[in-house]
Protein backbone atom coordinates (compact mmCIF):
# COMPACT_ATOMS: atom_id res chain seq x y z
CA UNK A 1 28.75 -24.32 68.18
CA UNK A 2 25.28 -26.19 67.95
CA UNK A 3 25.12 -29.60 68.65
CA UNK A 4 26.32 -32.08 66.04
CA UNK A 5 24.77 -35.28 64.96
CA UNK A 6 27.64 -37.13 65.11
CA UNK A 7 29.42 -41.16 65.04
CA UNK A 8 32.35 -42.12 66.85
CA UNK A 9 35.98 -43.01 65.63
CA UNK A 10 38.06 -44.64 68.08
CA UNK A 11 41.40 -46.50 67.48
CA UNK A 12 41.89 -49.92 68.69
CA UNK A 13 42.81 -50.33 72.18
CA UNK A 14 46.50 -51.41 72.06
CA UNK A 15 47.31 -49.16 68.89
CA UNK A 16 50.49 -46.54 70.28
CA UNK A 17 50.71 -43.25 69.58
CA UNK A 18 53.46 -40.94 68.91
CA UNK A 19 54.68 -39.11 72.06
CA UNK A 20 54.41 -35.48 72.25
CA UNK A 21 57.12 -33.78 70.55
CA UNK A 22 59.21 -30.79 71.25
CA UNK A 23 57.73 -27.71 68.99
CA UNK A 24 60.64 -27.71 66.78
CA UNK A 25 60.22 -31.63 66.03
CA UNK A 26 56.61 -30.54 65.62
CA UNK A 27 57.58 -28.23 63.11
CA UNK A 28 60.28 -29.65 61.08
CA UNK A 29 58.40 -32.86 60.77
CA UNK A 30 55.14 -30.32 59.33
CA UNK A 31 57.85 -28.66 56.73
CA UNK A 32 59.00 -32.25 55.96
CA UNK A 33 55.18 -32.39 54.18
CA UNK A 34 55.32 -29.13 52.86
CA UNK A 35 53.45 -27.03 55.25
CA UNK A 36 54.72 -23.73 55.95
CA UNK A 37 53.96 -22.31 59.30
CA UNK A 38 52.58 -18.64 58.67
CA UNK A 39 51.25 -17.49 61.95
CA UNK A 40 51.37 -18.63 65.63
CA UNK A 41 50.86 -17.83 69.27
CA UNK A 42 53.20 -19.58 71.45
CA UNK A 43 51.70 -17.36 74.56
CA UNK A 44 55.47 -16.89 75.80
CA UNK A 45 55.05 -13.41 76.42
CA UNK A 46 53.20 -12.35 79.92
CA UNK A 47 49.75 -11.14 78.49
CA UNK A 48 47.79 -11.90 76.00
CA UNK A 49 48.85 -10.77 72.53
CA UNK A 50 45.92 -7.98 71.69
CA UNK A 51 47.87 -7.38 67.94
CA UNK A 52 46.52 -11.20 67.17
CA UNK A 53 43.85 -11.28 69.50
CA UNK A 54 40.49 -9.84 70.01
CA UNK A 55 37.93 -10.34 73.07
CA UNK A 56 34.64 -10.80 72.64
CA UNK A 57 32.84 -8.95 74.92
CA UNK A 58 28.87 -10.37 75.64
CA UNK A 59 25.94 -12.07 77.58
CA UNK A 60 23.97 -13.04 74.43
CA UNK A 61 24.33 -16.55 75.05
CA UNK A 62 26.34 -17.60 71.70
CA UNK A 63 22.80 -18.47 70.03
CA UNK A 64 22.36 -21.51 72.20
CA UNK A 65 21.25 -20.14 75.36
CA UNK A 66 24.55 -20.44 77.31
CA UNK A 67 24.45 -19.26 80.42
CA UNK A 68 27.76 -17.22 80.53
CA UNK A 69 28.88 -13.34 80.09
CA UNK A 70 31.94 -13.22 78.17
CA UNK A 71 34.40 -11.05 79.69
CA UNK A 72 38.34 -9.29 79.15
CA UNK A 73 38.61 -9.63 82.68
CA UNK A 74 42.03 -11.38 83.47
CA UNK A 75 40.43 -13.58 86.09
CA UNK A 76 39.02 -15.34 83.05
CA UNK A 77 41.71 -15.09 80.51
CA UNK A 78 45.62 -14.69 81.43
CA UNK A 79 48.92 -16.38 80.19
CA UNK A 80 50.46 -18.28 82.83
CA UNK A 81 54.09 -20.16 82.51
CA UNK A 82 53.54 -20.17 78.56
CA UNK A 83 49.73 -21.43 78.38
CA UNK A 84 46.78 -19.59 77.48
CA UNK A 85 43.65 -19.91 80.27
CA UNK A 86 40.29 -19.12 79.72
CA UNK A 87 38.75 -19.80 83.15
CA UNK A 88 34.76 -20.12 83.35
CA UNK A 89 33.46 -19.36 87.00
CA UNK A 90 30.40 -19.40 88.79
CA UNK A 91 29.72 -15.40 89.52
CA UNK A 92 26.67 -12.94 88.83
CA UNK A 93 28.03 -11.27 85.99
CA UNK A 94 25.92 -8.43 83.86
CA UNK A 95 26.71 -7.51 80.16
CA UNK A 96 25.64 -6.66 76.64
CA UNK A 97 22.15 -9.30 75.91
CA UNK A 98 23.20 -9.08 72.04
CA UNK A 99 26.48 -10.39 70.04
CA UNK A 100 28.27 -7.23 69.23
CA UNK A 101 28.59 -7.90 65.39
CA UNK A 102 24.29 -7.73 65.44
CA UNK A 103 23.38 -4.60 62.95
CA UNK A 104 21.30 -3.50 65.64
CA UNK A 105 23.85 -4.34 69.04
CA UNK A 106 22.83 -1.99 70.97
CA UNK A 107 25.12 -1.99 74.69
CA UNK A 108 22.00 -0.26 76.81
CA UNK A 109 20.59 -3.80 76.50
CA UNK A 110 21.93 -5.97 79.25
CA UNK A 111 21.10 -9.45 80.70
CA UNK A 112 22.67 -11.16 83.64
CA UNK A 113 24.09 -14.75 83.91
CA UNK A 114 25.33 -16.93 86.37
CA UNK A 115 28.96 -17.31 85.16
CA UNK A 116 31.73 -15.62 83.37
CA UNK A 117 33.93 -16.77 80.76
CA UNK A 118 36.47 -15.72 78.04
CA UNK A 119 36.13 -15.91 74.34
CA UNK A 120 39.32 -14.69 71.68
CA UNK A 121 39.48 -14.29 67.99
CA UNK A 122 41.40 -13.68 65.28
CA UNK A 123 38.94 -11.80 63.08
CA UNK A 124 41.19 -8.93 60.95
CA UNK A 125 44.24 -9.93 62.44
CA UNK A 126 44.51 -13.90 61.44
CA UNK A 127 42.25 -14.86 58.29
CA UNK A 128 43.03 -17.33 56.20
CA UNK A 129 41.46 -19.79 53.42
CA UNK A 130 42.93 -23.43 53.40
CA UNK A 131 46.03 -24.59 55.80
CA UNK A 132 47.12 -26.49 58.42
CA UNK A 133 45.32 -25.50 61.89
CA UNK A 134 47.04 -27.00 65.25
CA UNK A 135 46.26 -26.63 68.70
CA UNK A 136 47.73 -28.08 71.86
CA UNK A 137 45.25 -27.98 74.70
CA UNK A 138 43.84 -29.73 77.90
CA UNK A 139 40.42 -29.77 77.97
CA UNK A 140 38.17 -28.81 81.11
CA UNK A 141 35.43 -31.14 82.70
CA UNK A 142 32.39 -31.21 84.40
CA UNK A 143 28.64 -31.27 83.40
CA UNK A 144 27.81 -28.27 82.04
CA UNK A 145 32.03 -27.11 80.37
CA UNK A 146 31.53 -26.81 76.89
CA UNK A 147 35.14 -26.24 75.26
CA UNK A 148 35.35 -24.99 71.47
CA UNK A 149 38.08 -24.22 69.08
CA UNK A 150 36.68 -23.21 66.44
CA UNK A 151 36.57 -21.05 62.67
CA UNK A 152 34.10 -18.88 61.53
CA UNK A 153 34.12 -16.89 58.08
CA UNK A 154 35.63 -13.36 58.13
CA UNK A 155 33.25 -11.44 55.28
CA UNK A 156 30.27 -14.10 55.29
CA UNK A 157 30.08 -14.26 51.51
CA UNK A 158 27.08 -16.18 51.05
CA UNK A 159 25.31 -14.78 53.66
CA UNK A 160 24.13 -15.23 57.46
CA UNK A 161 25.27 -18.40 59.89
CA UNK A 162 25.32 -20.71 58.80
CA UNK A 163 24.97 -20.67 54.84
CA UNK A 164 28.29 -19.20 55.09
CA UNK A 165 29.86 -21.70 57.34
CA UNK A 166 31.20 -22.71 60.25
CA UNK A 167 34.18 -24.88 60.96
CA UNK A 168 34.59 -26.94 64.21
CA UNK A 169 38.40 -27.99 64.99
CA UNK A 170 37.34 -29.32 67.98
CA UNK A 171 34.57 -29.33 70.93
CA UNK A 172 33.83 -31.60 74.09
CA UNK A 173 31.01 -31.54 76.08
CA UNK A 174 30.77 -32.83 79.89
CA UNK A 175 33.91 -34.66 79.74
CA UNK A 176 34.41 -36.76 83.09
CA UNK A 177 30.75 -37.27 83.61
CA UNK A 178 28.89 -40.31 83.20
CA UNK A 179 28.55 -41.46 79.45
CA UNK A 180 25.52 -40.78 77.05
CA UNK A 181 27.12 -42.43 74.26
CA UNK A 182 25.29 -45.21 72.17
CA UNK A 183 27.93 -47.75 72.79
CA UNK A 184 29.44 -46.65 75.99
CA UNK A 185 29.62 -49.58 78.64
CA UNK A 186 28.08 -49.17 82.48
CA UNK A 187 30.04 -46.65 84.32
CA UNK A 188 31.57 -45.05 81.58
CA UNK A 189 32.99 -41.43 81.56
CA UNK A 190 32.53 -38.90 78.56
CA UNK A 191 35.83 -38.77 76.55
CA UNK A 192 34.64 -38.17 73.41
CA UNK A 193 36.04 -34.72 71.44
CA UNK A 194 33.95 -33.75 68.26
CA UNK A 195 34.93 -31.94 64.55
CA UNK A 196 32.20 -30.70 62.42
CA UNK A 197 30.69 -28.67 59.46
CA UNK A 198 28.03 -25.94 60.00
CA UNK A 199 26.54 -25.05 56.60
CA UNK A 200 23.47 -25.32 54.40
CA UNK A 201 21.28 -22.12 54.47
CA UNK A 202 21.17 -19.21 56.52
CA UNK A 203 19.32 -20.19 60.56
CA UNK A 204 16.85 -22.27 60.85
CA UNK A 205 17.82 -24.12 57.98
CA UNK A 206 21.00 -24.77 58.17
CA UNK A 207 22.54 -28.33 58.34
CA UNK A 208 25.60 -29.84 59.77
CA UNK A 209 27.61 -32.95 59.85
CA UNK A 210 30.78 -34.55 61.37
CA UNK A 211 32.27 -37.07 63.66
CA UNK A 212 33.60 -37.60 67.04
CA UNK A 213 36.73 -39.18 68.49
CA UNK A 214 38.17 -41.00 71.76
CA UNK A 215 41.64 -41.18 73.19
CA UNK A 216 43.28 -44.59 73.55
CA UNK A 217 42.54 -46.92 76.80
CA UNK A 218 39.85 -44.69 77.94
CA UNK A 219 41.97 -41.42 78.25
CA UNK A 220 40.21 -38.29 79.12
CA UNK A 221 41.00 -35.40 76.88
CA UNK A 222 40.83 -33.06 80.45
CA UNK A 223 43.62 -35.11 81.97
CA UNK A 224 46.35 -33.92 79.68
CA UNK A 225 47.37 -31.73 76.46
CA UNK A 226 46.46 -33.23 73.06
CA UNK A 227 47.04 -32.02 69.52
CA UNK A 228 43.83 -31.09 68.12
CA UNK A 229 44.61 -30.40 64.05
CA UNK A 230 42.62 -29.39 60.96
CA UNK A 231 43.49 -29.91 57.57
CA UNK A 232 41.67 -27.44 54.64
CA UNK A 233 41.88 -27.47 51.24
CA UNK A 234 39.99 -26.97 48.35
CA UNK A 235 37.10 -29.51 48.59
CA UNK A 236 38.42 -31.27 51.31
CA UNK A 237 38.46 -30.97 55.43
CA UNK A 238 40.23 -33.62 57.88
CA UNK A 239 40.29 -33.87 61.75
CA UNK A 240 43.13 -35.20 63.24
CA UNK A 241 44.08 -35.79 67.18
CA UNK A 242 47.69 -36.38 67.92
CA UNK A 243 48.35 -36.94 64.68
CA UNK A 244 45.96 -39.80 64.26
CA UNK A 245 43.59 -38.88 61.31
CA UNK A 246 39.92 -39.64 62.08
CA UNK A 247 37.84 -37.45 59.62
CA UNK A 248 37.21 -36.16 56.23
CA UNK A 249 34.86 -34.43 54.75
CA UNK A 250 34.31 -33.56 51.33
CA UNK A 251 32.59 -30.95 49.01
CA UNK A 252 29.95 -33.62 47.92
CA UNK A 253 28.34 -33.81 51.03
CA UNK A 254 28.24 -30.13 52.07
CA UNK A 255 27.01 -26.72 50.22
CA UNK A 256 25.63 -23.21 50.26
CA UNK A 257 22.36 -21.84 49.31
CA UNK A 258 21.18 -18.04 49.44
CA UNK A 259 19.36 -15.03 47.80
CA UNK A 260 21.21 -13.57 45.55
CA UNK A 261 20.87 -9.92 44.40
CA UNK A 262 17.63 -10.18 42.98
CA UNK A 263 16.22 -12.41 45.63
CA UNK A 264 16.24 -15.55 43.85
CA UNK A 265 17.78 -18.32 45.67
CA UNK A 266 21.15 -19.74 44.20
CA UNK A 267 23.63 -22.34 45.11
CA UNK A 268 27.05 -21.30 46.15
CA UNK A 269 29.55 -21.84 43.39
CA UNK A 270 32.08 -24.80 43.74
CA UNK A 271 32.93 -25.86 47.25
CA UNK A 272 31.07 -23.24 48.79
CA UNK A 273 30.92 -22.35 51.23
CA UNK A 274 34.41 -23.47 52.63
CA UNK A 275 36.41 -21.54 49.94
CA UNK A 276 36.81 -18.16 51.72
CA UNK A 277 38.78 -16.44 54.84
CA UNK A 278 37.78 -17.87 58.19
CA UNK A 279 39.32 -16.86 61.70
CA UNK A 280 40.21 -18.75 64.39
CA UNK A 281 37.84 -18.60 67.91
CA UNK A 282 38.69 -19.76 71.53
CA UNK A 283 35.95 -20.18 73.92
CA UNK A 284 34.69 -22.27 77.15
CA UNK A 285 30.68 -21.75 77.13
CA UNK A 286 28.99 -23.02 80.27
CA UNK A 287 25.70 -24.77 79.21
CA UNK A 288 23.20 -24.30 76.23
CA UNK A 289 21.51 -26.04 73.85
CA UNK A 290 24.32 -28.91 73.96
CA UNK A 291 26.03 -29.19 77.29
CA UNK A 292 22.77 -28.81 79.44
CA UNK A 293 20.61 -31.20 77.22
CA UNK A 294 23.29 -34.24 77.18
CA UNK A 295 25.38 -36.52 79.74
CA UNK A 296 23.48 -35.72 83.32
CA UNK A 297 21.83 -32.52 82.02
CA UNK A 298 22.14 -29.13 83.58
CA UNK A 299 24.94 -27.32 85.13
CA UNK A 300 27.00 -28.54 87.98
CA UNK A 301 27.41 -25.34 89.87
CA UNK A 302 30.43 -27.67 92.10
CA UNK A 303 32.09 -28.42 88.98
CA UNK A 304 33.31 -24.72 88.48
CA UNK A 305 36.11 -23.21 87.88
CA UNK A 306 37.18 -24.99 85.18
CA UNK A 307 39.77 -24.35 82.89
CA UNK A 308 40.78 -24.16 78.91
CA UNK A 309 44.29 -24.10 78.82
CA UNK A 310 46.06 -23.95 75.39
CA UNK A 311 49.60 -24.70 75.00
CA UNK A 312 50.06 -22.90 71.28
CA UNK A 313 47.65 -22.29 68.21
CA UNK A 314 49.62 -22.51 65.06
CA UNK A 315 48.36 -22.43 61.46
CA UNK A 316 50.56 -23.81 57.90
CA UNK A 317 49.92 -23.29 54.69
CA UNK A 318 50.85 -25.97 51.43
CA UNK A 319 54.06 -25.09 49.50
CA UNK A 320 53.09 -27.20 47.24
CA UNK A 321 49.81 -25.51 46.36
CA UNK A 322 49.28 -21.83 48.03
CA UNK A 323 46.11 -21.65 45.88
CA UNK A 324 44.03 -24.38 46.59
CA UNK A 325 46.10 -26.03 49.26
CA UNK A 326 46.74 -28.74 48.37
CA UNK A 327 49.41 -31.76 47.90
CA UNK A 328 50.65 -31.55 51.76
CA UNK A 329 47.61 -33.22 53.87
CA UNK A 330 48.00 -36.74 55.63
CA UNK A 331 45.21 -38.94 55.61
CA UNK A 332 44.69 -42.11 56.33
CA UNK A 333 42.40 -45.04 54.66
CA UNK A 334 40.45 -45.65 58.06
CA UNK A 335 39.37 -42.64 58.70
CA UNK A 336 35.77 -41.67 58.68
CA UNK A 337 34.89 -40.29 55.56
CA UNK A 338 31.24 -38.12 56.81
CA UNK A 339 28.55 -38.32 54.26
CA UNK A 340 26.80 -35.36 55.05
CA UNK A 341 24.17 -33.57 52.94
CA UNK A 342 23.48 -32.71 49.77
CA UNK A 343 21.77 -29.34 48.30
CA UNK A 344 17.76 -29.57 48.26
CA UNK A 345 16.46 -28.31 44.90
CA UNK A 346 16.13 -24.39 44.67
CA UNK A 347 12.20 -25.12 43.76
CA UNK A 348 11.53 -26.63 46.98
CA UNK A 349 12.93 -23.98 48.86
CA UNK A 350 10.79 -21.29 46.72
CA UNK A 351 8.08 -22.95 48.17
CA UNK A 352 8.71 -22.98 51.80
């Protein structure tokens, strides 16, 4: 969740759609291509399901100086008629100033922010490497809403954020205000939803890369439920919005470099560092490094409450290939294919 360098892909105004289907279409059309649903939240029951879900429980800002407290209150996340809500409002709100997986978290160190929000994961109770990752959700609005659905890895393998990943299904920022886009016309809104790659070395030097998308005829992705979706296999990623593919990245243009256990830097093996366990994260930040720098800047205190509501999270996995995962994926020749970057050599970093 730092903000991406990013292009646009949008289809052609006049190009249709497929309507929302029914779950089960959803799904039998999925098993059709050979993806096998393995785990799923449907949010049918009346509370959240704590067996698949874990709250995170912090003021620390998420590393880009958000300005919400993330709570388990149920005024900021609660199932209501089947959908999942995590509500960000303006409050004073006090809590832990440090992420609670820091080595040295300690809880007697507090901060306080001007809002609270609601952030869920599946760390040790949904991890997976390679699949099929869908989400239906409506997106909130506003200067200042910063939406993310998200993976991060579950044993860091190569080491600290971000040399051991990150993976963004989707993210908006400030959708509804006025447009910072380099193309967007006079008057236009923000639409735009984003997918992208966190990777590189360990902070500050990681990289990232990626590409951003906008609904047909000007729809805003706040207005109504879309199906965000992630494809992963081996040495391959793809975004995909209702279906429509719009991204794919590839192991050329992404990669992992650490100490190893002598301290000498190495490059992750393969298509590190995407070939391990992430987990799935739900969270609406309020602000930061992103959402207060772009659009109109700042926070708009009238804006809030706003809402992240999430119809289901689902995840596959490839039949055809249950190692590498692949032989099910959709793609489509227009798509974005993201260059992104390419190792340094090890002797330059020696010499930092």
């Amino acid at each position: 969740m730092v903000k991406p360098i990013l292009t646009t892909f949008c289809l052609a105004a006049g190009y249709l759609l497929a309507p929302v289907a029914a779950s089960d279409s959803v799904d039998d059309r999925l098993s059709e291509r050979g993806w096998h649903k393995v785990w799923s939240d449907e949010f049918d029951a009346a509370e959240i399901d704590l067996s698949q879900w874990s709250f995170e429980q912090n003021c620390w800002g998420g590393g880009n100086g958000e300005s919400q407290c993330y709570t388990n209150n149920a005024k900021n996340a609660y199932v209501e008629e089947g959908i999942l809500k995590l509500v960000a409002r303006r409050e004073t709100v006090s809590g832990a100033a440090q992420n609670e997986d820091s080595a040295d978290y300690d809880p007697a160190l507090t901060v306080t922010k001007g809002y609270s929000s609601a952030r869920l994961r599946t760390l040790n109770k949904g991890d997976w490497t390679y699949g099929r990752f869908e989400i239906r959700a409506q997106l909130p609005s506003g200067q200042g809403t910063w939406p993310a659905i998200w993976m991060l890895p579950t044993a860091y393998v190569y080491g600290g954020w971000a040399a051991s990943g990150e993976i963004d299904i989707v993210e908006a920022v400030n959708l509804g205000t006025r447009s910072d886009a380099a193309d967007a016309k006079d008057g236009e809104r923000e639409t735009r939803v984003h997918g992208s790659l966190h990777y590189g070395q360990a902070w500050p030097n990681n990289v990232h890369s990626g590409s951003s998308y906008r609904l047909p005829n000007g729809a805003s992705p706040a207005e109504d439920f879309h199906r965000y979706a992630m494809e992963w296999q081996a040495g391959e990623i793809r975004w995909y919005v209702d279906d429509v593919h719009y991204a794919t990245a590839r192991s050329a243009g992404w990669y992992s470099q650490y100490q190893d256990q002598y301290a000498e830097w190495v490059n992750g093996p393969g298509t590190a560092p995407f070939d391990q366990a992430f987990h799935l994260i739900l969270n609406l930040a309020v602000g930061g490094a992103w959402a207060g720098a772009v659009n109109q800047t700042g926070i708009d205190a009238a804006a809030f409450p706003q809402t992240l509501a999430v119809d289901y999270v689902r995840v596959y996995q490839c039949r055809e290939d249950k190692i590498n995962g692949r032989g099910c994926g959709t793609s489509e020749s227009r798509a974005e294919v993201v260059l992104g970057h390419t190792a340094p050599a090890l002797r330059s970093i020696e010499t930092r």
